[in-house]
N, C-alpha and C. Protein backbone atom coordinates (compact mmCIF):
# COMPACT_ATOMS: atom_id res chain seq x y z
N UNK A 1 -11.43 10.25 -7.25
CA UNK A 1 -10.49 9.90 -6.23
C UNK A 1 -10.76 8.48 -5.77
N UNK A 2 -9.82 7.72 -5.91
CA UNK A 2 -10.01 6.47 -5.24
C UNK A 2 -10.04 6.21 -3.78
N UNK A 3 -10.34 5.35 -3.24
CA UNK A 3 -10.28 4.97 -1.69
C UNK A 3 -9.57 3.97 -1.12
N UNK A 4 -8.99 4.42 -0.05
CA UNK A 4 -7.71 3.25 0.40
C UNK A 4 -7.76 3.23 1.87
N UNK A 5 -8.16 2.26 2.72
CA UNK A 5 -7.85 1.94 4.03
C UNK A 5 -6.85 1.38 4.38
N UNK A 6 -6.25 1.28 5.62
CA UNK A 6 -4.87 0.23 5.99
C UNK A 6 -5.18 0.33 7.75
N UNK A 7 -4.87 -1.34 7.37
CA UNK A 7 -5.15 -1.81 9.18
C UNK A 7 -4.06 -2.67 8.68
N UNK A 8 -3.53 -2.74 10.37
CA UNK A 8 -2.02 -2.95 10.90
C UNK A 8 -2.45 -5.05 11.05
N UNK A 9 -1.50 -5.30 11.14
CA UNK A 9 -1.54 -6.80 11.24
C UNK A 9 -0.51 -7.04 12.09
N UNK A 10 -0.51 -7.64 13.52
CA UNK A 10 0.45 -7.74 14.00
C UNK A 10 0.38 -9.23 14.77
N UNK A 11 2.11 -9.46 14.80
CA UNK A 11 2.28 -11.09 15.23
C UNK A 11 2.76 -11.68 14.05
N UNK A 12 3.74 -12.91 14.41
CA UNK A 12 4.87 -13.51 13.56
C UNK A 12 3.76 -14.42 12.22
N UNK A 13 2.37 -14.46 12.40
CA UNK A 13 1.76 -15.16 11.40
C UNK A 13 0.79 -14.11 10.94
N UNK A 14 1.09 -12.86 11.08
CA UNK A 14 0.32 -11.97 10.07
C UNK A 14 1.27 -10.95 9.66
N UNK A 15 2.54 -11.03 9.45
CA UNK A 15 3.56 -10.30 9.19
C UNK A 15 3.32 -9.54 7.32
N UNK A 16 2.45 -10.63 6.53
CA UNK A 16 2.70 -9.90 5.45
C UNK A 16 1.88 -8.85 5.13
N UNK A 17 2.18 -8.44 3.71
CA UNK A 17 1.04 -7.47 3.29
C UNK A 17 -0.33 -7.88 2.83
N UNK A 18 -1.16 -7.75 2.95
CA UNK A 18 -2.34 -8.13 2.29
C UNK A 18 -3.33 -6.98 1.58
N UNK A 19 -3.42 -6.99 0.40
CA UNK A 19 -4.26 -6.15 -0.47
C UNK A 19 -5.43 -6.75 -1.09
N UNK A 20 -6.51 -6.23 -0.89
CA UNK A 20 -7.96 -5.88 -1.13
C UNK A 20 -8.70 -4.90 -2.46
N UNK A 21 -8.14 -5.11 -3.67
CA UNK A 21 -8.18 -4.44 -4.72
C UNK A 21 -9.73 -4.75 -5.57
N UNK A 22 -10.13 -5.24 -5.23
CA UNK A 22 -11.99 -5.64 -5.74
C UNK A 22 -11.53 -5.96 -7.49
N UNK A 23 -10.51 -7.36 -6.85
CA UNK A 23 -10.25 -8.20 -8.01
C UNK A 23 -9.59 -7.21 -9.51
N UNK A 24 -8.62 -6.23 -9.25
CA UNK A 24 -8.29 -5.19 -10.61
C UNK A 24 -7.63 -6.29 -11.73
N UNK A 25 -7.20 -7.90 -11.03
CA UNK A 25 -6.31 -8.38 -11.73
C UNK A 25 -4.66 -7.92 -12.39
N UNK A 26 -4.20 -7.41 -11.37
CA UNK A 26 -2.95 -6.68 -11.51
C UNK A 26 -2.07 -7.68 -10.70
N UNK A 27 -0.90 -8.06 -11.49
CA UNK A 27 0.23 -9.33 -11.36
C UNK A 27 0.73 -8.62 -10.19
N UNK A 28 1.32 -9.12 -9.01
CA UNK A 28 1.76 -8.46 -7.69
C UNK A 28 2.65 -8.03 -8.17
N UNK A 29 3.62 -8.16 -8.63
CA UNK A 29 4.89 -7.67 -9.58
C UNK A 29 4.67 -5.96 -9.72
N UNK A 30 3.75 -6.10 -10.66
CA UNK A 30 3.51 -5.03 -11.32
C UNK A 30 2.48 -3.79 -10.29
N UNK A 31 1.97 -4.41 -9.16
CA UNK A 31 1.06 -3.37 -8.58
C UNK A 31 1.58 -2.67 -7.66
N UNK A 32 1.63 -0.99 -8.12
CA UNK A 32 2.18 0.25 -7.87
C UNK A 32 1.87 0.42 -6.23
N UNK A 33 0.84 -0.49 -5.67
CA UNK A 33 0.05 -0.46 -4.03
C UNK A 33 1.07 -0.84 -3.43
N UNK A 34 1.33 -2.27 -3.77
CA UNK A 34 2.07 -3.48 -3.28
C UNK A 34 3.81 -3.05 -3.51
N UNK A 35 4.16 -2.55 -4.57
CA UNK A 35 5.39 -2.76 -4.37
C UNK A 35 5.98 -1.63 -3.58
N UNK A 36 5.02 -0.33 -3.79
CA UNK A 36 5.39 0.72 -2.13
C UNK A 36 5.86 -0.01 -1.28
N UNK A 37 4.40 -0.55 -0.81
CA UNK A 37 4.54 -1.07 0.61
C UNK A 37 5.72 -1.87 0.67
N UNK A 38 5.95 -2.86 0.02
CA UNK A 38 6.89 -3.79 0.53
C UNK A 38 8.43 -3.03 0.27
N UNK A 39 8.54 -2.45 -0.28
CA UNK A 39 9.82 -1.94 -0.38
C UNK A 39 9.56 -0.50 0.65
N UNK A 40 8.69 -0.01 1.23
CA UNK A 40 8.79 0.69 2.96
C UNK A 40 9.19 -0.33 3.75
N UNK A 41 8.36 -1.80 3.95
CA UNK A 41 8.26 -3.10 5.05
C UNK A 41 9.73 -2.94 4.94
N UNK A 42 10.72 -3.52 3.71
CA UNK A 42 11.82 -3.78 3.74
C UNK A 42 12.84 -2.75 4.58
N UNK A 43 12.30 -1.52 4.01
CA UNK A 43 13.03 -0.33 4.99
C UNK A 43 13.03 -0.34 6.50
N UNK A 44 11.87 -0.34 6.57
CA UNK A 44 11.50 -0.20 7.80
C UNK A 44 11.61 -1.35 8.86
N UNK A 45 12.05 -3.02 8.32
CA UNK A 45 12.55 -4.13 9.00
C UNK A 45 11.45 -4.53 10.00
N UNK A 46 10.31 -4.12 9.87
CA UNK A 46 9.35 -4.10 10.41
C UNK A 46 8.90 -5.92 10.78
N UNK A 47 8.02 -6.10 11.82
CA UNK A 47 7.37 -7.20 11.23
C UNK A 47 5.48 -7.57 11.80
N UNK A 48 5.33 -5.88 11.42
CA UNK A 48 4.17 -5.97 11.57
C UNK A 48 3.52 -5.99 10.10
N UNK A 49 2.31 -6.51 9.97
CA UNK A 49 2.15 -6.79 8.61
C UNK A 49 1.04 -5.32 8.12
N UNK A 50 0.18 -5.16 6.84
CA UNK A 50 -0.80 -4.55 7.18
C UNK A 50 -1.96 -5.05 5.51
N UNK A 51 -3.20 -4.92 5.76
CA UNK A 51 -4.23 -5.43 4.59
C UNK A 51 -4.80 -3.41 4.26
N UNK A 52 -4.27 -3.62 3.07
CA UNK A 52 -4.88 -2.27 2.59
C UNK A 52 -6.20 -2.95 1.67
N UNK A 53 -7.11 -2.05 1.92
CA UNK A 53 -8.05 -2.15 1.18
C UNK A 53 -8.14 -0.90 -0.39
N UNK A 54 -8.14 -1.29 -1.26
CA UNK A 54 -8.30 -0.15 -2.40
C UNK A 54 -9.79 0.05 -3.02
N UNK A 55 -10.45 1.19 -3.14
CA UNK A 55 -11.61 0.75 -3.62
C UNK A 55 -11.32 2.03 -4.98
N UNK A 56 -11.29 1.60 -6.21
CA UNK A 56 -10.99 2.56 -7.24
C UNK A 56 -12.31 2.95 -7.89
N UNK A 57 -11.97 4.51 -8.05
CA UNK A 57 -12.90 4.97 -8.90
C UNK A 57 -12.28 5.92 -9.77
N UNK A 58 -11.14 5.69 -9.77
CA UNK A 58 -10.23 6.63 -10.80
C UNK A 58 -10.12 5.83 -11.87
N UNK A 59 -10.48 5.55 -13.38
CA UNK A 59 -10.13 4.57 -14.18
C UNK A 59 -9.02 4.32 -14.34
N UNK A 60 -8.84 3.15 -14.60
CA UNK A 60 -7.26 2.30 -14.55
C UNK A 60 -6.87 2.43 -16.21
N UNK A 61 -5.85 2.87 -16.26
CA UNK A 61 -5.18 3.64 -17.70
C UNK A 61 -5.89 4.55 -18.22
N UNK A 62 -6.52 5.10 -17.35
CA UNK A 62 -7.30 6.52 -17.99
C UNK A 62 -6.07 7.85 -18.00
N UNK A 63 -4.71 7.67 -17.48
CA UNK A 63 -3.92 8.91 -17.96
C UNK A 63 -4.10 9.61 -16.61
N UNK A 64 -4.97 9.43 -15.58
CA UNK A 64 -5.08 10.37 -14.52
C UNK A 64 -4.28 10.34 -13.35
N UNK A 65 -2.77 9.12 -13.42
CA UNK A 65 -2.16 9.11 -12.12
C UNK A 65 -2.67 8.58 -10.89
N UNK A 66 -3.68 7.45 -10.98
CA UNK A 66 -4.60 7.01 -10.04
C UNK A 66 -3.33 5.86 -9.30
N UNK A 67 -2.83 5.24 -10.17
CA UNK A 67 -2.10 4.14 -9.69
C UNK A 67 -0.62 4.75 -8.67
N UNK A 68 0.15 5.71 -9.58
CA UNK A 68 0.92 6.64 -8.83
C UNK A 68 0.53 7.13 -7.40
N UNK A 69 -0.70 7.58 -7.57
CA UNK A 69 -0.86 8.35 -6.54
C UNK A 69 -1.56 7.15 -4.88
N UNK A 70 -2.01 6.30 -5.47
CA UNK A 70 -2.64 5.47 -4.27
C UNK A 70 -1.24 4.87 -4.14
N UNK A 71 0.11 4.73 -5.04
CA UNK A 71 1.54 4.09 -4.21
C UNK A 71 2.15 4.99 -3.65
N UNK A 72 1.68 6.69 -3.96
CA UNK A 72 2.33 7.74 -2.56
C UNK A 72 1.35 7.76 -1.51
N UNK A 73 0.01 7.46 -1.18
CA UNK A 73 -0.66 7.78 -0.44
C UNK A 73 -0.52 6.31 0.31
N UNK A 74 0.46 5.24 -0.19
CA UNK A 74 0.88 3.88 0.74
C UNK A 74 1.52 4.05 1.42
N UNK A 75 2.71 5.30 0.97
CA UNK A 75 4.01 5.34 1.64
C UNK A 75 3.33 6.07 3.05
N UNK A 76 2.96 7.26 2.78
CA UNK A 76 2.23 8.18 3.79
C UNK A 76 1.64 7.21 4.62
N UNK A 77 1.03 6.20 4.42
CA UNK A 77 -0.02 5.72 4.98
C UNK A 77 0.85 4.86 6.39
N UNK A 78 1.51 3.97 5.36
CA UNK A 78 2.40 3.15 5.90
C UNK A 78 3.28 3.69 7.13
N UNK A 79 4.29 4.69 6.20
CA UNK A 79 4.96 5.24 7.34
C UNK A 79 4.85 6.02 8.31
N UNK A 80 3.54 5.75 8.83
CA UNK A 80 2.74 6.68 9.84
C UNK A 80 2.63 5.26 10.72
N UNK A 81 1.61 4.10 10.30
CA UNK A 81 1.47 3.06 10.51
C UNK A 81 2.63 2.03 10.96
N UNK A 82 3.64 2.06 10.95
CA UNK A 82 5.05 1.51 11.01
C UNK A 82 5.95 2.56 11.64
N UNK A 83 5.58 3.69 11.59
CA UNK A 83 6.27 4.73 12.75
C UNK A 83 8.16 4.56 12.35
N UNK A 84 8.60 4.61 10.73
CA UNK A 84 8.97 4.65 10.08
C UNK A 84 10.13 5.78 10.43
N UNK A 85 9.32 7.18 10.65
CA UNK A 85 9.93 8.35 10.79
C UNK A 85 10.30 9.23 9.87
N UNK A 86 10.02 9.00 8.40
CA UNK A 86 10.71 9.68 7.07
C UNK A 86 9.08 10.99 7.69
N UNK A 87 10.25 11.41 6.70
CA UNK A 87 9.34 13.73 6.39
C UNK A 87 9.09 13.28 5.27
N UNK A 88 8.33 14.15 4.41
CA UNK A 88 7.57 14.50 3.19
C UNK A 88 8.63 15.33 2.52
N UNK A 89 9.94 15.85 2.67
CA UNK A 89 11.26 16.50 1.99
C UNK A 89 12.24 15.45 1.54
């Protein structure tokens, strides 16, 4: 199971996202963390920012859904954190 923290960033100069991945080298484009979040931020019109930290111990292309699952456990995370309001249905 991998590990993921999220602290809130708030104020017009800490509005973005910031991720803490212990260097995986994954193009922002492509990272399953990052593009949750910002496409919740976008929902949610928010402009509080937040720095997730990821610490993986699920291997990365090992087939086990590690990447999937730390971009549902963003949404959860997030939209608790951003007070969002979406259900789990």
């Amino acid at each position: 199971m991998d590990w993921m923290h999220f602290y809130p960033k708030t104020g017009i100069a800490n509005s973005e996202i910031e991720l803490e991945d212990g260097q995986l080298n994954i193009p922002p484009e492509q990272h399953l963390v990052l593009k949750a979040a910002t496409a919740l931020k976008l929902y949610a019109k928010t402009d509080t920012g937040c720095r997730i930290v990821l610490k993986k111990v699920i291997p990365m292309g090992g087939g086990l859904g590690g990447g999937s699952s730390n971009a549902a456990t963003t949404l959860i995370a997030l939209n608790h954190l951003w007070q969002c309001g979406l259900n789990l249905s």
